[in-house]
Protein backbone atom coordinates (compact mmCIF):
# COMPACT_ATOMS: atom_id res chain seq x y z
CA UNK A 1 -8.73 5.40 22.06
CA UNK A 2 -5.40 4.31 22.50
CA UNK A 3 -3.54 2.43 19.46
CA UNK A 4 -1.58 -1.25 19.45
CA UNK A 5 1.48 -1.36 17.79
CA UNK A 6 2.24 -3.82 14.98
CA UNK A 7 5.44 -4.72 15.96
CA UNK A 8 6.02 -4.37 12.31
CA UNK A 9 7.53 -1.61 10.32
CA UNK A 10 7.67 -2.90 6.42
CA UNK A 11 6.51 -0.89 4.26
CA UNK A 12 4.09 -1.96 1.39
CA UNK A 13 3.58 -0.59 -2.31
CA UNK A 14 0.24 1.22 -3.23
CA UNK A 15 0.11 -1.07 -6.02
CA UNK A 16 0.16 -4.13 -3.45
CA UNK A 17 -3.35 -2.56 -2.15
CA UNK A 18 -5.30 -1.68 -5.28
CA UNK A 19 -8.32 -3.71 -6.05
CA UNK A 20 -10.77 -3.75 -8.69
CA UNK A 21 -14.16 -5.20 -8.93
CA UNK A 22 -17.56 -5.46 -10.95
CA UNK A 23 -21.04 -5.97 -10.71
CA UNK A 24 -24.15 -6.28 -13.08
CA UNK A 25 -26.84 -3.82 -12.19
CA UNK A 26 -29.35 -5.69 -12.23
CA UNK A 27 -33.56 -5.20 -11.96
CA UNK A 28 -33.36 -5.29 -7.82
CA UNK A 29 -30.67 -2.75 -8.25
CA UNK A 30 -32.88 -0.28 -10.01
CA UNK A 31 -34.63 2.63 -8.55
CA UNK A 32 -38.45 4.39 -9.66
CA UNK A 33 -36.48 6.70 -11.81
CA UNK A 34 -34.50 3.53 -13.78
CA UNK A 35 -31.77 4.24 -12.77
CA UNK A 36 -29.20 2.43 -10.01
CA UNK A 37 -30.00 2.99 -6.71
CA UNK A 38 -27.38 5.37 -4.52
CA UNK A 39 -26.99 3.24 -1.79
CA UNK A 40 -26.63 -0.18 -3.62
CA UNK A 41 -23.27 2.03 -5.07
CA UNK A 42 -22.01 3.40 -1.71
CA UNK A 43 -22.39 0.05 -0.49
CA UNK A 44 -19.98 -1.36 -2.89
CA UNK A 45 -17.60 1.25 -2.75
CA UNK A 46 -17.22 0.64 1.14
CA UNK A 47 -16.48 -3.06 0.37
CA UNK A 48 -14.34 -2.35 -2.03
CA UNK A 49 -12.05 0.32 0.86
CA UNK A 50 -12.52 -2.69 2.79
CA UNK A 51 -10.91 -5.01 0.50
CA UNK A 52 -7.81 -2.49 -0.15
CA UNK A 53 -7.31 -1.63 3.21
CA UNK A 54 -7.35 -5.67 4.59
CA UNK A 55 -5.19 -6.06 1.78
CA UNK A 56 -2.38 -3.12 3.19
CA UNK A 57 -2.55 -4.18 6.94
CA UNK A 58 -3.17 -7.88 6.37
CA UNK A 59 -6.38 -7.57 9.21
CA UNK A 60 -9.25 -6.83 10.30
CA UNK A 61 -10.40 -3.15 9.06
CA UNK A 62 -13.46 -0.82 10.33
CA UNK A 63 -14.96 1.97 8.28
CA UNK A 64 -13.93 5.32 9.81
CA UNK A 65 -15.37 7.44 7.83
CA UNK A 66 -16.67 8.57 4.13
CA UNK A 67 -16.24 11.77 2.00
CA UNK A 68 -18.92 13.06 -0.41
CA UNK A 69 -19.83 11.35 -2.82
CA UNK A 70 -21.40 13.22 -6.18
CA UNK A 71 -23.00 11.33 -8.62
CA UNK A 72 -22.02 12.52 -11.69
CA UNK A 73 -23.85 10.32 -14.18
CA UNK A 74 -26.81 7.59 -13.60
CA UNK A 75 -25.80 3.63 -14.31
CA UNK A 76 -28.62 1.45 -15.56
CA UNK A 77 -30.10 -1.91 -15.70
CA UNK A 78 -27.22 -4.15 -17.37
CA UNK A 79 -24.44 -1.77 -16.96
CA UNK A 80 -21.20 -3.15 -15.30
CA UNK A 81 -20.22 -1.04 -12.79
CA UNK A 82 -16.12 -1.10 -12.20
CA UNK A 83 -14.73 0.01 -8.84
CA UNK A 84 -10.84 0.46 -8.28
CA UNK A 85 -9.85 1.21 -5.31
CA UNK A 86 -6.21 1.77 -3.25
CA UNK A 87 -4.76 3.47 -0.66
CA UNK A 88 -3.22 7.04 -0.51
CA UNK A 89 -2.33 7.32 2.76
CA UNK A 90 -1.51 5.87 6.01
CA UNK A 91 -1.66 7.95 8.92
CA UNK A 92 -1.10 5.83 12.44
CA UNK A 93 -4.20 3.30 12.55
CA UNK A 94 -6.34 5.36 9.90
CA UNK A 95 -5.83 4.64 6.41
CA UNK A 96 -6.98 6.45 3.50
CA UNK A 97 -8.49 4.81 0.55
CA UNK A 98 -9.70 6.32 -2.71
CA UNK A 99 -12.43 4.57 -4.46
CA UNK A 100 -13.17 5.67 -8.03
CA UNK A 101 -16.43 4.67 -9.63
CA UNK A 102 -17.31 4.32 -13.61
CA UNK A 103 -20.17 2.93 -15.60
CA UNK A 104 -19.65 0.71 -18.71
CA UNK A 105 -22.42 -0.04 -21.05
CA UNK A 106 -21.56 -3.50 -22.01
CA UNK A 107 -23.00 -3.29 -25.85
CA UNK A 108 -20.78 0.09 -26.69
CA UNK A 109 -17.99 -0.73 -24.24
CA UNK A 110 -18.44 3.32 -23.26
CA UNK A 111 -17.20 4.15 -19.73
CA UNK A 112 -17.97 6.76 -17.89
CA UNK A 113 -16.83 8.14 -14.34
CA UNK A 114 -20.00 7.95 -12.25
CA UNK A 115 -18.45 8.88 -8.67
CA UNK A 116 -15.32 8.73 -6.69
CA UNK A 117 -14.46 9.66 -2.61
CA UNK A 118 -12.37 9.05 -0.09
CA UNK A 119 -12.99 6.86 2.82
CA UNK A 120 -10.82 6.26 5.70
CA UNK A 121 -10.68 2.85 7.21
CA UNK A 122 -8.92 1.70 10.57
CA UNK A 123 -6.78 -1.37 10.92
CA UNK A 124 -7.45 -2.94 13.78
CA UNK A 125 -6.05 -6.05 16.21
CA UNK A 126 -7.52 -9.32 17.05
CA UNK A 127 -9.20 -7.84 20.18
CA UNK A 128 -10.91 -4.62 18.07
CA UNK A 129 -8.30 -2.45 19.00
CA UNK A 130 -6.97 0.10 16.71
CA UNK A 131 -3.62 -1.25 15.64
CA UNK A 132 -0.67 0.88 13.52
CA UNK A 133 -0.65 -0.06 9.88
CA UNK A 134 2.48 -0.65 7.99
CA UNK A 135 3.67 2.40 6.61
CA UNK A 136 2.61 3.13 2.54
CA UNK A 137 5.61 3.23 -0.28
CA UNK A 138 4.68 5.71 -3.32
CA UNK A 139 6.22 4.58 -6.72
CA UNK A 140 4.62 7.35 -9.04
CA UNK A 141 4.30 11.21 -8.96
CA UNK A 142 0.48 10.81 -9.08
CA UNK A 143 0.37 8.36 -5.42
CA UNK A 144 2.68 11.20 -4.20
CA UNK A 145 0.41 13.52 -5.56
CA UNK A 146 -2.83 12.06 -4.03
CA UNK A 147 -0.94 11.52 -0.51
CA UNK A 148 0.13 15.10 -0.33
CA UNK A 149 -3.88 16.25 -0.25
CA UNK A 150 -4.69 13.66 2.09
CA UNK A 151 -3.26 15.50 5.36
CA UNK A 152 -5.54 18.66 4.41
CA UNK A 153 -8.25 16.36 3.77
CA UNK A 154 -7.61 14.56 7.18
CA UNK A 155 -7.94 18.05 9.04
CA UNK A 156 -11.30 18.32 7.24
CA UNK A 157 -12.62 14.92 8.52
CA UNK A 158 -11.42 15.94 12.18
CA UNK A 159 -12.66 19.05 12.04
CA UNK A 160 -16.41 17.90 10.99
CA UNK A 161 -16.66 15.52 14.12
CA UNK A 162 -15.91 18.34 16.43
């Protein structure tokens, strides 16, 4: 698939594309085993990739692809969940965008990191097209960090689709 140019070349901040949202679990939420149901939670976490990549490339975005997700501890009825979410790395169209998952019980205030992955989205044009994103900035050691895995975890996504 071939790939528009922008016609831009600025570069924008990882800060400029972090987002963070909530949600009340709630009964409809809740699975046979009381606890939140899996997909209501990957659901949010690919709006909330949505949200930070549309944010970065100022367009239209399309879900590429998702790494595993492990859930690490259950969230139940009346917890808050809290997604952030940002981008780590920016390859042409592709754009890579950590999502990071905890669940607060709202009568202790105790948090706890439920699940986390890494889902690439794709900027595209006006027509659908893939498009080239504007290029990420890294202000801290840890976005430098977290972009130096990302071409090792790119190879891993190609790799898997053959």
């Amino acid at each position: 698939m071939k790939t528009r140019q922008t016609g831009r070349s600025a570069q924008r901040r990882v800060d400029d594309s972090r987002i963070e949202m909530t949600e009340l679990v709630m009964p409809q939420e809740i699975n046979p085993l009381g606890s939140v149901f899996g997909g209501w939670v990957m659901a949010l976490m690919d709006k909330a990739a949505a949200m930070a990549a549309t944010r970065h490339c100022r367009g239209p975005v399309a879900t590429a692809s998702v790494d595993s997700i492990d859930f690490l501890a259950p969230m139940r009825l009346g917890h808050i969940v809290r997604l952030s979410a940002f981008l780590t790395r920016v390859f042409s169209s592709s754009m890579e965008v950590v999502v990071e998952v905890q669940s607060e019980d709202p009568l202790t205030g105790e948090r706890v990191d439920t699940c986390s992955a890494f889902i690439t989205m794709v900027c595209l044009g006006a027509d659908g097209a893939p498009r080239t994103a504007p290029q990420l900035r890294y202000d801290t050691e840890e976005q430098r960090r977290l972009a130096a895995g990302a071409d090792a975890r790119r190879r891993l996504r190609l790799a898997r689709r053959g």
